[in-house]
Protein backbone atom coordinates (compact mmCIF):
# COMPACT_ATOMS: atom_id res chain seq x y z
CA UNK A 1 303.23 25.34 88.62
CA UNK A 2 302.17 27.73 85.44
CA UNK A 3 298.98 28.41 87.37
CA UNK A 4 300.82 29.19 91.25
CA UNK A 5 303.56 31.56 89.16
CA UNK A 6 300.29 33.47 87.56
CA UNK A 7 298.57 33.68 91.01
CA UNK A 8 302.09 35.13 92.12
CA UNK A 9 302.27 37.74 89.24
CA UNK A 10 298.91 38.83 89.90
CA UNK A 11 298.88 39.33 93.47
CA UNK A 12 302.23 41.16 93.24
CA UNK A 13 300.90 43.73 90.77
CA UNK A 14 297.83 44.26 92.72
CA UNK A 15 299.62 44.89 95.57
CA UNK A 16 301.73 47.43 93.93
CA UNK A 17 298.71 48.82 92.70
CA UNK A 18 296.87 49.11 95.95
CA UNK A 19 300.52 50.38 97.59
CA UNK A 20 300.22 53.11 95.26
CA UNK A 21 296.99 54.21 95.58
CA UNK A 22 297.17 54.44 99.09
CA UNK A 23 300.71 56.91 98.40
CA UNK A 24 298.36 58.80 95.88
CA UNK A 25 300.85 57.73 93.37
CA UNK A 26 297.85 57.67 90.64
CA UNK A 27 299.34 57.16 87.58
CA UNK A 28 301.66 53.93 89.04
CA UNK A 29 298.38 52.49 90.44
CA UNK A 30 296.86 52.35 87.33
CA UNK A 31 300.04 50.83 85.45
CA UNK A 32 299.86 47.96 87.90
CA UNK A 33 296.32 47.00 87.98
CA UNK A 34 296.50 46.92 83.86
CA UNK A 35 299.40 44.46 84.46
CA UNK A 36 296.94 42.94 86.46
CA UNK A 37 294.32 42.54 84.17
CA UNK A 38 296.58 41.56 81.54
CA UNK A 39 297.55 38.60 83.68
CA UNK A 40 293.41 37.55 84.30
CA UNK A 41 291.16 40.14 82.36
CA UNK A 42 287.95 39.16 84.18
CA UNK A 43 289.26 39.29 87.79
CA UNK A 44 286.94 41.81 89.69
CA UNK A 45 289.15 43.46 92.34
CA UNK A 46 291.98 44.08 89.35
CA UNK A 47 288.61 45.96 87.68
CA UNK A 48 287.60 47.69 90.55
CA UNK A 49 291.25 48.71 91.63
CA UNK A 50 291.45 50.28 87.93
CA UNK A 51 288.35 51.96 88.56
CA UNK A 52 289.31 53.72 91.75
CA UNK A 53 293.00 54.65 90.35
CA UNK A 54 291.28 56.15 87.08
CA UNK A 55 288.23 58.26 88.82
CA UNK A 56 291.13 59.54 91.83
CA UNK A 57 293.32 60.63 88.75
CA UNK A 58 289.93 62.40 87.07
CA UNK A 59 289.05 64.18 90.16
CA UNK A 60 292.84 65.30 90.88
CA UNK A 61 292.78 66.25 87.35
CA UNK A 62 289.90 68.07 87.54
CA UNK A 63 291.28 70.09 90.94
CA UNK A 64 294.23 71.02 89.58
CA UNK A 65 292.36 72.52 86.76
CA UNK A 66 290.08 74.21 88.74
CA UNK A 67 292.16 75.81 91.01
CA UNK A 68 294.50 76.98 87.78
CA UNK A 69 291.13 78.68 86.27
CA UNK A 70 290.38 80.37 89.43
CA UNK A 71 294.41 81.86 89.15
CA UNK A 72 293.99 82.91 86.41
CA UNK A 73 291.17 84.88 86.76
CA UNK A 74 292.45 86.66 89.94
CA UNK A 75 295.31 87.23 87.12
CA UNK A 76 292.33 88.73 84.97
CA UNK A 77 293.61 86.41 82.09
CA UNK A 78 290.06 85.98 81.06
CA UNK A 79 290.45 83.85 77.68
CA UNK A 80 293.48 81.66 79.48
CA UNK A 81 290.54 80.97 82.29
CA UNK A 82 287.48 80.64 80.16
CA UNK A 83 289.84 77.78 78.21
CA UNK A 84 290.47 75.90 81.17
CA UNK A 85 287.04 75.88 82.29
CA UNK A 86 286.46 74.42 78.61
CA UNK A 87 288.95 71.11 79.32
CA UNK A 88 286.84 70.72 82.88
CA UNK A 89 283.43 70.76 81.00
CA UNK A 90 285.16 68.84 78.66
CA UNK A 91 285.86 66.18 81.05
CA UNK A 92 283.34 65.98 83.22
CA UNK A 93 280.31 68.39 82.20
CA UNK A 94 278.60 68.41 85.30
CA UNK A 95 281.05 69.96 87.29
CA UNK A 96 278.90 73.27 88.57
CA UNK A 97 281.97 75.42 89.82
CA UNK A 98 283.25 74.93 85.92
CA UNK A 99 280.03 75.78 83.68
CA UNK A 100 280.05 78.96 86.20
CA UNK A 101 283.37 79.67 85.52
CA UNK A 102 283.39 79.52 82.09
CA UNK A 103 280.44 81.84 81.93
CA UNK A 104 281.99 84.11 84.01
CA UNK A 105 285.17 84.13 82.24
CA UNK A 106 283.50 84.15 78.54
CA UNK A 107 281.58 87.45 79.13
CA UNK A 108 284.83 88.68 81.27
CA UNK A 109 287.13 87.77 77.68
CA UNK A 110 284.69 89.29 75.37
CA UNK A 111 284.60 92.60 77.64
CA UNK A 112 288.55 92.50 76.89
CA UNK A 113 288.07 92.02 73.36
CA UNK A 114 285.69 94.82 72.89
CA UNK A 115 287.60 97.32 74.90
CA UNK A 116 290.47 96.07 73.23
CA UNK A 117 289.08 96.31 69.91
CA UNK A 118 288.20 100.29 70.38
CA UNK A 119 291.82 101.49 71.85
CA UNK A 120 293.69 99.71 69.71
CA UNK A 121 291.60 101.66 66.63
CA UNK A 122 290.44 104.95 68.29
CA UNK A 123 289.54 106.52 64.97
CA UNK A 124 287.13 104.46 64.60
CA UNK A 125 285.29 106.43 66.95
CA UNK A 126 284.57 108.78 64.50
CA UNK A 127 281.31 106.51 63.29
CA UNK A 128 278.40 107.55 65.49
CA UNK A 129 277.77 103.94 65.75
CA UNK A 130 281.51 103.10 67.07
CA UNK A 131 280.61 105.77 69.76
CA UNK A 132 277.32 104.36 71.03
CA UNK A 133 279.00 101.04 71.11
CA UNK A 134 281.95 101.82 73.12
CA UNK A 135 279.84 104.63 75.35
CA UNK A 136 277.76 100.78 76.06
CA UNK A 137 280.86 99.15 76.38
CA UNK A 138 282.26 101.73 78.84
CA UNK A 139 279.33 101.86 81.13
CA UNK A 140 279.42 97.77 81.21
CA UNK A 141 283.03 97.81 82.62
CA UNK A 142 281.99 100.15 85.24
CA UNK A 143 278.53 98.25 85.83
CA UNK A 144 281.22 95.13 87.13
CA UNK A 145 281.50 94.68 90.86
CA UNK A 146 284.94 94.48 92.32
CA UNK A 147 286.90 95.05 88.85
CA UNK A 148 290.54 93.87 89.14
CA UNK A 149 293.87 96.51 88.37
CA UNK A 150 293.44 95.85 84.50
CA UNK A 151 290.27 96.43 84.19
CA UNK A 152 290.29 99.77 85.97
CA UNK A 153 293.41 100.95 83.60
CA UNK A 154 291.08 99.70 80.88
CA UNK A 155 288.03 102.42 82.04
CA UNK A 156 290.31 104.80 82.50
CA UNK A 157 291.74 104.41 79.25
CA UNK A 158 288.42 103.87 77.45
CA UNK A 159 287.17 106.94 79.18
CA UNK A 160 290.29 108.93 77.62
CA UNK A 161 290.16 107.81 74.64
CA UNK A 162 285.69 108.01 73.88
CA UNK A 163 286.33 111.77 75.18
CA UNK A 164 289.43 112.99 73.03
CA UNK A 165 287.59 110.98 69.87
CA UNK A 166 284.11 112.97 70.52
CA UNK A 167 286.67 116.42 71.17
CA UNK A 168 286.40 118.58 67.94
CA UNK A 169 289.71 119.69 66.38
CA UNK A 170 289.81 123.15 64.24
CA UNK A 171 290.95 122.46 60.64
CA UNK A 172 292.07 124.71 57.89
CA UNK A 173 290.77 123.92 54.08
CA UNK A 174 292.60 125.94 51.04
CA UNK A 175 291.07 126.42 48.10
CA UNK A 176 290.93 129.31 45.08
CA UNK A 177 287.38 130.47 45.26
CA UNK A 178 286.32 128.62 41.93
CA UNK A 179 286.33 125.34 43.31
CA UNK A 180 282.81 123.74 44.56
CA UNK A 181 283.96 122.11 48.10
CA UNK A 182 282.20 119.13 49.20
CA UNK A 183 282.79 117.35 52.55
CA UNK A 184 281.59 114.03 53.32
CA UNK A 185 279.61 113.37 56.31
CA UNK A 186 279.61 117.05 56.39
CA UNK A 187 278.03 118.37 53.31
CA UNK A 188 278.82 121.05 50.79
CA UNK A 189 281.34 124.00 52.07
CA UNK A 190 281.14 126.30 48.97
CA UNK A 191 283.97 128.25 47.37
CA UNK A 192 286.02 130.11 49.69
CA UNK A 193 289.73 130.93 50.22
CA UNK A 194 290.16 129.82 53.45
CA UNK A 195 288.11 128.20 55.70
CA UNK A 196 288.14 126.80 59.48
CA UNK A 197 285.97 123.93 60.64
CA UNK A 198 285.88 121.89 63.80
CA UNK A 199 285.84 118.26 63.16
CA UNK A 200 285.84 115.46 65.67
CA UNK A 201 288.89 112.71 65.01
CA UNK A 202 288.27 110.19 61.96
CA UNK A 203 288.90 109.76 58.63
CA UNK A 204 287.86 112.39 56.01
CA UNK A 205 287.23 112.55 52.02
CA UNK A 206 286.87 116.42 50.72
CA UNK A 207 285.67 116.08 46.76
CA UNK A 208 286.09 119.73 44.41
CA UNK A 209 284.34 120.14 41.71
CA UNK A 210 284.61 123.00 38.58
CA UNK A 211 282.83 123.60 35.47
CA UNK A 212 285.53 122.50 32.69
CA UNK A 213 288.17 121.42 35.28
CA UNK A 214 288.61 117.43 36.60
CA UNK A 215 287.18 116.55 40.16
CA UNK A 216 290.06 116.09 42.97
CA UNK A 217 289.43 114.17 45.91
CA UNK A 218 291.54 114.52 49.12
CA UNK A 219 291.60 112.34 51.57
CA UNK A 220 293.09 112.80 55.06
CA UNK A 221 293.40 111.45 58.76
CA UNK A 222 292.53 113.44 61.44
CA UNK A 223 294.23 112.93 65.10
CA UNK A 224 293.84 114.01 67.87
CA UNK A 225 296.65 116.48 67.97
CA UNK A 226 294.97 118.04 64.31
CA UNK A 227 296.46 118.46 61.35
CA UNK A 228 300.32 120.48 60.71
CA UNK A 229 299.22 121.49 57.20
CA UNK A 230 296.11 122.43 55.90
CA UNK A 231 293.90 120.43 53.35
CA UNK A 232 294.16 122.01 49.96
CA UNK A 233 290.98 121.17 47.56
CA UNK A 234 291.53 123.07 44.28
CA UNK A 235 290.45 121.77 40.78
CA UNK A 236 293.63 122.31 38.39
CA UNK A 237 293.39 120.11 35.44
CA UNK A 238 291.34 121.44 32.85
CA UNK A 239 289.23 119.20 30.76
CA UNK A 240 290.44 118.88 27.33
């Protein structure tokens, strides 16, 4: 009697198993042919319905990530795609349409980053190194075939940006014609009065110097738009 109510249990959980995986209901088919196995562990059709509930529920996992990845890259959400791609690789790492993908979408991300990374700190530009590197980074987003919406506000943008941070901007320096005027980057300005140079957008440090009097250094930003006062550079404190 134990033995015909066992046989009973079993067959009725495989055949809810098998019901299901014929509806595509994956994750039910797979509760029922564990229930199975629970009632006879070594029974070989409870094994192999397992098997075939757990690899259909892997490869409709593995769709629905794929086609998510390949959304969001018409979205241009490189990083959210290049992650996705990850959890494929990460479940099945032979999947060819994934390691493609997340090549694709790694250089795609890092692009963003580094165009990213020079609008959101344009005065930066004023290092002749920061120029070369976004000039390079520039003519790799136009180098791409077929670049999406973003990407073209992005070279536009760039563009903008390299050629106002490379445009010089006239500033005024005031000093009292006894003061030595150093700029760095620039080099030594003399003594004058009043002076105009042209200086491309960055950060600046003018030093003065005097026989007798204490060094001042001045610091200032330079935008853009230039500056709505001039920088004043005159040694006042006499040394004691």
């Amino acid at each position: 009697v134990n033995a015909q109510i066992l046989d009973n249990r079993f067959n009725e959980a495989m055949s809810r198993g098998y019901t299901a995986l014929e509806r595509n209901q994956l994750d039910s088919a797979k509760t029922a042919f564990k229930q199975a196995l629970q009632l006879k562990p070594d029974d070989p059709a409870a094994r192999s319905g397992l098997t075939q509930a757990s690899s259909a529920a892997t490869k409709q996992t593995l769709q629905s990530l794929l086609s998510q990845a390949t959304a969001l890259e018409s979205r241009e959400q490189w990083h959210q795609a290049r992650d996705t791609y990850a959890r494929v690789m990460a479940i099945d790492s032979s999947v060819m349409e994934a390691r493609l993908g997340q090549i694709r979408s790694t250089a795609r991300a890092q692009l963003d980053d580094q165009i990213r990374g020079i609008l959101d700190q344009p005065l930066r530009l004023s290092s002749d190194n920061v120029r070369q590197e976004a000039q390079r980074i520039l003519a790799d987003a136009r180098a791409i075939k077929s670049p999406g919406a973003k990407l073209k506000e992005q070279i536009s943008r760039l563009d903008q940006t390299v050629k106002t941070a490379t445009t010089p901007v006239q500033v005024e320096l005031v000093s009292d014609q006894d003061t030595l005027v150093t700029l760095y980057r620039q080099g030594e300005l003399g003594k004058f009065q009043r002076k105009q140079i042209s200086l491309i957008p960055g950060k600046y440090v003018a030093v003065g110097t005097r026989r007798g009097y204490r060094d001042v250094r001045v610091e200032f930003q330079l935008g853009p738009e230039g500056l709505s006062q001039p920088v004043v550079v005159i040694c006042k404190d006499p040394i004691s």
